[in-house]
Protein backbone atom coordinates (compact mmCIF):
# COMPACT_ATOMS: atom_id res chain seq x y z
CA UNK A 1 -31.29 -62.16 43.32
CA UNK A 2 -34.29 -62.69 44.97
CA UNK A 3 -37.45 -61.11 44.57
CA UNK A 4 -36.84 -58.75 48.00
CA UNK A 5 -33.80 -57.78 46.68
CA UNK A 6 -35.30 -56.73 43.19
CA UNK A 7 -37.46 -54.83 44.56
CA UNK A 8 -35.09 -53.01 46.85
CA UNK A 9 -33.24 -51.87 43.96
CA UNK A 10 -36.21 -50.70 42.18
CA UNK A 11 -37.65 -48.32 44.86
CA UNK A 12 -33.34 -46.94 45.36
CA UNK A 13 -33.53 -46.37 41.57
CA UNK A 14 -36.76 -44.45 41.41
CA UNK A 15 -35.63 -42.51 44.69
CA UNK A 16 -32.33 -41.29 42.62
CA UNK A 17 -34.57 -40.23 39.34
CA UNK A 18 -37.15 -38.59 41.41
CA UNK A 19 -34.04 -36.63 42.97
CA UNK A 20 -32.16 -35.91 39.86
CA UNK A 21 -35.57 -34.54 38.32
CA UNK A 22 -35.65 -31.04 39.60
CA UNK A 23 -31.89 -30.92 38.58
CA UNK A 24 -32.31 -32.19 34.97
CA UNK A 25 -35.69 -30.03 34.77
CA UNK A 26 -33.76 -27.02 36.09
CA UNK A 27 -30.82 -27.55 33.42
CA UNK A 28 -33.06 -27.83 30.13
CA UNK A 29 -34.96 -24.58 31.43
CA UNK A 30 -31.55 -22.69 31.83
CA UNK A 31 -30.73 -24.08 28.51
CA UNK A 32 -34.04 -22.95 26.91
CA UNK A 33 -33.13 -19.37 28.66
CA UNK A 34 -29.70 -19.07 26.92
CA UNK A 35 -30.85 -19.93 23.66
CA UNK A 36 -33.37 -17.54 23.92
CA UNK A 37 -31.03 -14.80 25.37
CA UNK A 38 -28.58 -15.55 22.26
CA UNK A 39 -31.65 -15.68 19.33
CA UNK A 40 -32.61 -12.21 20.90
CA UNK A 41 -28.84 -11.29 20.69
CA UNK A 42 -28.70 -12.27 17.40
CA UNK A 43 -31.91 -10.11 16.35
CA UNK A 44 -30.61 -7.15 18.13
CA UNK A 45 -27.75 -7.32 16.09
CA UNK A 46 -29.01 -7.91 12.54
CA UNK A 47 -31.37 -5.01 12.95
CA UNK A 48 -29.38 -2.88 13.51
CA UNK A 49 -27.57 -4.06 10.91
CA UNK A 50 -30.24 -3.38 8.85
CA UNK A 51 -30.22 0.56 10.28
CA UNK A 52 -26.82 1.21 9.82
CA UNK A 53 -26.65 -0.21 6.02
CA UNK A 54 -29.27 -1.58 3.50
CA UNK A 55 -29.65 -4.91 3.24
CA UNK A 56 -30.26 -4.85 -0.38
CA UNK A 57 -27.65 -3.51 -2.67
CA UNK A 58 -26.26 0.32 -2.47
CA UNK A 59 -24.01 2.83 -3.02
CA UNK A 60 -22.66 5.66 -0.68
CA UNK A 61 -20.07 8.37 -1.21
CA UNK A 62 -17.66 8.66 2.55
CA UNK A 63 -16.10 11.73 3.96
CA UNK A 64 -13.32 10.70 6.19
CA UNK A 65 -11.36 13.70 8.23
CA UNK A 66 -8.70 12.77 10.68
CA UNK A 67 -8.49 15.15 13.60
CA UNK A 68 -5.41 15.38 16.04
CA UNK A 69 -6.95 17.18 19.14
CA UNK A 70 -8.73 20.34 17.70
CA UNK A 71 -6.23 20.11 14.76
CA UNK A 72 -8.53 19.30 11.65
CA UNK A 73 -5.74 17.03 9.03
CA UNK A 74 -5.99 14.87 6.11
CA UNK A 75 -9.23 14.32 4.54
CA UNK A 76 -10.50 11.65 1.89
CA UNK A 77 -13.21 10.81 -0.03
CA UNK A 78 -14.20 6.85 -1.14
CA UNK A 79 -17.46 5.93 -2.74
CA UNK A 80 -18.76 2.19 -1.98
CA UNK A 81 -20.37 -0.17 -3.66
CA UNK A 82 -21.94 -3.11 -1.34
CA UNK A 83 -24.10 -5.94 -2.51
CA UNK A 84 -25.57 -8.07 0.49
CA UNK A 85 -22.92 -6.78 3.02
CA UNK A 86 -21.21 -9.93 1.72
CA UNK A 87 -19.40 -8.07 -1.92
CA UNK A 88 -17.86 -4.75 -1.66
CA UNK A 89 -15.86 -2.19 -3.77
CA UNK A 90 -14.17 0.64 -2.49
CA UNK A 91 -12.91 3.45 -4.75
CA UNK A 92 -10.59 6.30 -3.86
CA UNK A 93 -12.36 9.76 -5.16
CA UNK A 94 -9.91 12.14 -3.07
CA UNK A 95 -7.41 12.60 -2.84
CA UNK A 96 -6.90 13.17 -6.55
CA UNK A 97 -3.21 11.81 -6.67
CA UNK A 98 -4.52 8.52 -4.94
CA UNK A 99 -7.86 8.29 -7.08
CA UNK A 100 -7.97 4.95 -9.21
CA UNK A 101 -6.95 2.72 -6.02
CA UNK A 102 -9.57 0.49 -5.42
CA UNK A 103 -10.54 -2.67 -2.20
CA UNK A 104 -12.48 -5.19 -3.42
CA UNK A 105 -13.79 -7.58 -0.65
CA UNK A 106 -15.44 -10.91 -1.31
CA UNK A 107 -16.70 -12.75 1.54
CA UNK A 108 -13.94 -11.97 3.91
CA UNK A 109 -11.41 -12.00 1.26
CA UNK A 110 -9.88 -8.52 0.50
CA UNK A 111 -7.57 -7.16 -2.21
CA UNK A 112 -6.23 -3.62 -2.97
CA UNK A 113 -6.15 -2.66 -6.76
CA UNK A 114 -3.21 0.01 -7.52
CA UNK A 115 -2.98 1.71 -10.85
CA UNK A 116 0.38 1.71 -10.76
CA UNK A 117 1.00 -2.20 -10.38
CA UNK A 118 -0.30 -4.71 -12.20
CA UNK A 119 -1.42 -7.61 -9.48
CA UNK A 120 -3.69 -6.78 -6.83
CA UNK A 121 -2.58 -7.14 -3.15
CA UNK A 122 -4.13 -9.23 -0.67
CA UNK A 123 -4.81 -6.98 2.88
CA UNK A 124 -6.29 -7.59 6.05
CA UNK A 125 -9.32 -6.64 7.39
CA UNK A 126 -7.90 -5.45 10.08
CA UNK A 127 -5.40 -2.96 8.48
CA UNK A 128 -5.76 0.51 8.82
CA UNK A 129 -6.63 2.40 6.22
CA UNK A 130 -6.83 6.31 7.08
CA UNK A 131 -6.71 7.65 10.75
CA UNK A 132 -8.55 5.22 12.94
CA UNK A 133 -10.71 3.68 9.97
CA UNK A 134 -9.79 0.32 9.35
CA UNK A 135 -9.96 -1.55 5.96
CA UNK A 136 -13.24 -3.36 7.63
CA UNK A 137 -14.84 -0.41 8.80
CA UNK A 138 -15.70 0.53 5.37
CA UNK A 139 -15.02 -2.82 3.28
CA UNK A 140 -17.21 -4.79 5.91
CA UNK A 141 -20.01 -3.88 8.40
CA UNK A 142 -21.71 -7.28 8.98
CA UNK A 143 -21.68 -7.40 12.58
CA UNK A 144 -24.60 -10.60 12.41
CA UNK A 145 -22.18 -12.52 10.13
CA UNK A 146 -18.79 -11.88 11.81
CA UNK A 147 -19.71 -12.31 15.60
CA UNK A 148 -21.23 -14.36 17.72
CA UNK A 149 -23.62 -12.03 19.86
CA UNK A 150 -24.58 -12.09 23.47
CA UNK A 151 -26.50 -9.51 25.81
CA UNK A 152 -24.66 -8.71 28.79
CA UNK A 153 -26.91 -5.96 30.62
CA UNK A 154 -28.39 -2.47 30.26
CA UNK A 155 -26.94 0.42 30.33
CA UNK A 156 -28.02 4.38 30.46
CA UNK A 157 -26.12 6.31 27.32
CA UNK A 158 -26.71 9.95 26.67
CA UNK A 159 -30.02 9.56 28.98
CA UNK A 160 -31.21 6.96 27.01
CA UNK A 161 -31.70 2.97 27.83
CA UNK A 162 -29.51 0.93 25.80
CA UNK A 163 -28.80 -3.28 25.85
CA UNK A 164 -25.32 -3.74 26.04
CA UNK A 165 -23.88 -6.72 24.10
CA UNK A 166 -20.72 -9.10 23.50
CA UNK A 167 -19.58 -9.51 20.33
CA UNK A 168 -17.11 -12.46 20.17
CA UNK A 169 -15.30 -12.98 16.81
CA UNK A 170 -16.51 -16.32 14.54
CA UNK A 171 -12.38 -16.74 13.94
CA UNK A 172 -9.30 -14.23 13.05
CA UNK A 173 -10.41 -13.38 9.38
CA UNK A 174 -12.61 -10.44 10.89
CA UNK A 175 -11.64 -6.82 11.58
CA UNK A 176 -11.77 -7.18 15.63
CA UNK A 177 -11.30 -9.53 17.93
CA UNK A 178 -14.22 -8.37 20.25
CA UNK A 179 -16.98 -5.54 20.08
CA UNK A 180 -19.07 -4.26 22.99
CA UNK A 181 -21.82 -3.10 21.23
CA UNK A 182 -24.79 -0.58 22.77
CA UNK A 183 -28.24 -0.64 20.94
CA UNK A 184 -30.86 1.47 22.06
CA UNK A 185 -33.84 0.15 23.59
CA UNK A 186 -36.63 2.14 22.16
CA UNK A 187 -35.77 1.95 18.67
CA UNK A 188 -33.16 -0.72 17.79
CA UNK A 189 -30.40 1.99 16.76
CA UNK A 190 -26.99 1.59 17.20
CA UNK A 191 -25.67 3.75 19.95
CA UNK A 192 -21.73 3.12 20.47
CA UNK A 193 -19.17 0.62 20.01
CA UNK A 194 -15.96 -0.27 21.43
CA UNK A 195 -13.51 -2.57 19.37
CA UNK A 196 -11.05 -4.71 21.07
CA UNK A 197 -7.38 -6.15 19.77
CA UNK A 198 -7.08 -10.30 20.48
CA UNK A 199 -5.25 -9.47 23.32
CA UNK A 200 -7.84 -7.53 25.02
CA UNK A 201 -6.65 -4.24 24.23
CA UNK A 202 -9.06 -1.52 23.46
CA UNK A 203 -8.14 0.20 20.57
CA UNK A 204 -10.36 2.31 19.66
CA UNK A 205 -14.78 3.77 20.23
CA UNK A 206 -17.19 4.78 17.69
CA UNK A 207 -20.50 6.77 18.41
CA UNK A 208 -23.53 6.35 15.67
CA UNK A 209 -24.92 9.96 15.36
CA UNK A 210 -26.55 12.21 13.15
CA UNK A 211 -29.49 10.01 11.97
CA UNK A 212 -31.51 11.12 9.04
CA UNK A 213 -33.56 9.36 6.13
CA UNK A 214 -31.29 7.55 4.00
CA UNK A 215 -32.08 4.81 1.46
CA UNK A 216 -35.22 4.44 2.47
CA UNK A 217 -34.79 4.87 6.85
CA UNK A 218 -33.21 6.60 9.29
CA UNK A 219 -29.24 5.95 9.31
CA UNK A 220 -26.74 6.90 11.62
CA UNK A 221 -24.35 9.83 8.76
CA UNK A 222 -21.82 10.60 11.20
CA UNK A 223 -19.62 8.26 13.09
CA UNK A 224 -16.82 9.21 15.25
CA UNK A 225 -13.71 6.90 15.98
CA UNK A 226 -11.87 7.58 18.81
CA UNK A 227 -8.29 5.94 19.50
CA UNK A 228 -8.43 4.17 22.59
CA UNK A 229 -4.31 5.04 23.33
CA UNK A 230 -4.39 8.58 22.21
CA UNK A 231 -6.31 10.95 23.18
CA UNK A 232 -7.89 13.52 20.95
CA UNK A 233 -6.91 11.27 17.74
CA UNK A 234 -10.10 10.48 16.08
CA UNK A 235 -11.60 10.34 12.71
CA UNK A 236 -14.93 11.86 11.77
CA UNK A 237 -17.16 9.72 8.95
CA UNK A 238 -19.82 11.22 7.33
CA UNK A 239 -22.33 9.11 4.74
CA UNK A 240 -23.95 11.18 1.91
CA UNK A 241 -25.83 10.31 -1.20
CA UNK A 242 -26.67 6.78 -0.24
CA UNK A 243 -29.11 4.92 -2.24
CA UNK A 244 -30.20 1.36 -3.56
CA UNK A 245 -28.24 0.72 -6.73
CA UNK A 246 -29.09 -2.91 -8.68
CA UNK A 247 -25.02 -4.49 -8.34
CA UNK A 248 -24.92 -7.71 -10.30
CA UNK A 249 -22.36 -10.12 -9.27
CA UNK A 250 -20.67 -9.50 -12.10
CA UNK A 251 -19.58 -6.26 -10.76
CA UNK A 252 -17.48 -7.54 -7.74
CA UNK A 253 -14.88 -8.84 -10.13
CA UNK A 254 -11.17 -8.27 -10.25
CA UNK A 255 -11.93 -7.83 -14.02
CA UNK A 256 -14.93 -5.32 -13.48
CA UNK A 257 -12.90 -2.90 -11.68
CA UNK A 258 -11.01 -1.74 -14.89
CA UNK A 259 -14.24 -0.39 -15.87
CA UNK A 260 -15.51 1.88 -13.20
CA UNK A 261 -14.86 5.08 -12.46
């Protein structure tokens, strides 16, 4: 190749890097952009988290009445114990002829303890447990460690500015497929919540209300869950007498459930 030639194909290569530039420039700053977008995401999330349950260990006692329409039906009472939103117990308190049954969730692992039978029973996340209260919604309410988070847009929600976000499922162990997830803007507080079946299928919406100083800062003590397919089922929560309790690990043992009351 001669020495023309050489430098022929030098100037043709510097002509395609100089025009590739502004594309390959353009690319990392969209990257930078998203990971941005999803570490913001992520924050939103995991404060509010943080608002809707202590991070540090505590126990709550939870009202649960099931409404059909303006009909007022079955109500129960559980009392949890949660250690790092990671190990939870859940004991029955009412009604009496179902008080002794007990969920214990590890990790995403979850087993119901029966009086009456002598092996616990591996459940779902997922599975309902009263009205339109899943096992999860009371076992496990780590929204930062069971999705992967990303804001979609605003929204305006009772006259207030809220980011709306995606919530995608990290696999099939957690209780919903997808969550669309509305945080308000001023404050961080979670705002509402729509929960979505793999299939796409909206099954149900909660609303956060009621906030008042709990454990230490202002928690939502009602929620409201709304079935998606029938309207005027719902179930009303209500959160009293939280506070931080110390829960060694010890206490989120198969073995360790014999002994509380």
């Amino acid at each position: 190749m001669s020495h023309t030639e050489r430098s022929r194909l030098h100037l043709l290569a510097s002509l395609a890097l100089g025009a590739a530039a502004p594309a390959l420039a353009w690319a990392a700053e969209t990257e930078n952009t998203e990971v941005k977008k999803d570490e913001a995401a992520n924050q939103l999330v995991a404060r509010a988290d943080e608002i809707r349950f202590p991070r540090e260990s505590f126990q709550t006692e939870i009202t649960i009445t099931n409404f059909s329409g303006e009909q007022e039906g079955e109500t129960r009472k559980f009392r949890v114990l949660s250690r790092g939103n990671e190990n939870t117990i859940v004991l029955t308190l009412e009604p009496a002829s179902e008080r002794g049954q007990a969920l214990l969730m590890r990790g995403r692992d979850l087993w119901v303890f029966l009086p009456s039978v002598s092996q616990p029973v591996r459940l779902s996340l997922a599975q309902r447990l009263t009205g339109q209260v899943a096992n999860g919604d009371l076992a496990r309410a780590n929204f930062a460690g069971d999705y992967n988070p990303s804001l979609v847009g605003t929204e305006t929600v009772d006259g207030q500015a809220a980011q709306v976000l995606e919530l995608t499922a990290v696999d099939r162990s957690v209780t919903y497929s997808k969550v669309k997830y509305w945080i308000r803007e001023q404050d961080g507080r979670p705002m509402k919540a729509e929960f979505y079946a793999l299939s796409g299928r909206l099954l149900k919406t909660c609303y956060y209300e009621d906030f008042k100083e709990m454990a230490g800062r202002m928690r939502p003590t009602r929620l409201i869950m709304e079935d998606a397919l029938k309207k005027g089922e719902k179930s009303v929560l209500s959160y009293e007498n939280m506070a931080l309790r110390d829960l060694p690990e010890r206490v989120f043992t198969r073995e360790y459930l014999k002994r509380l009351e």
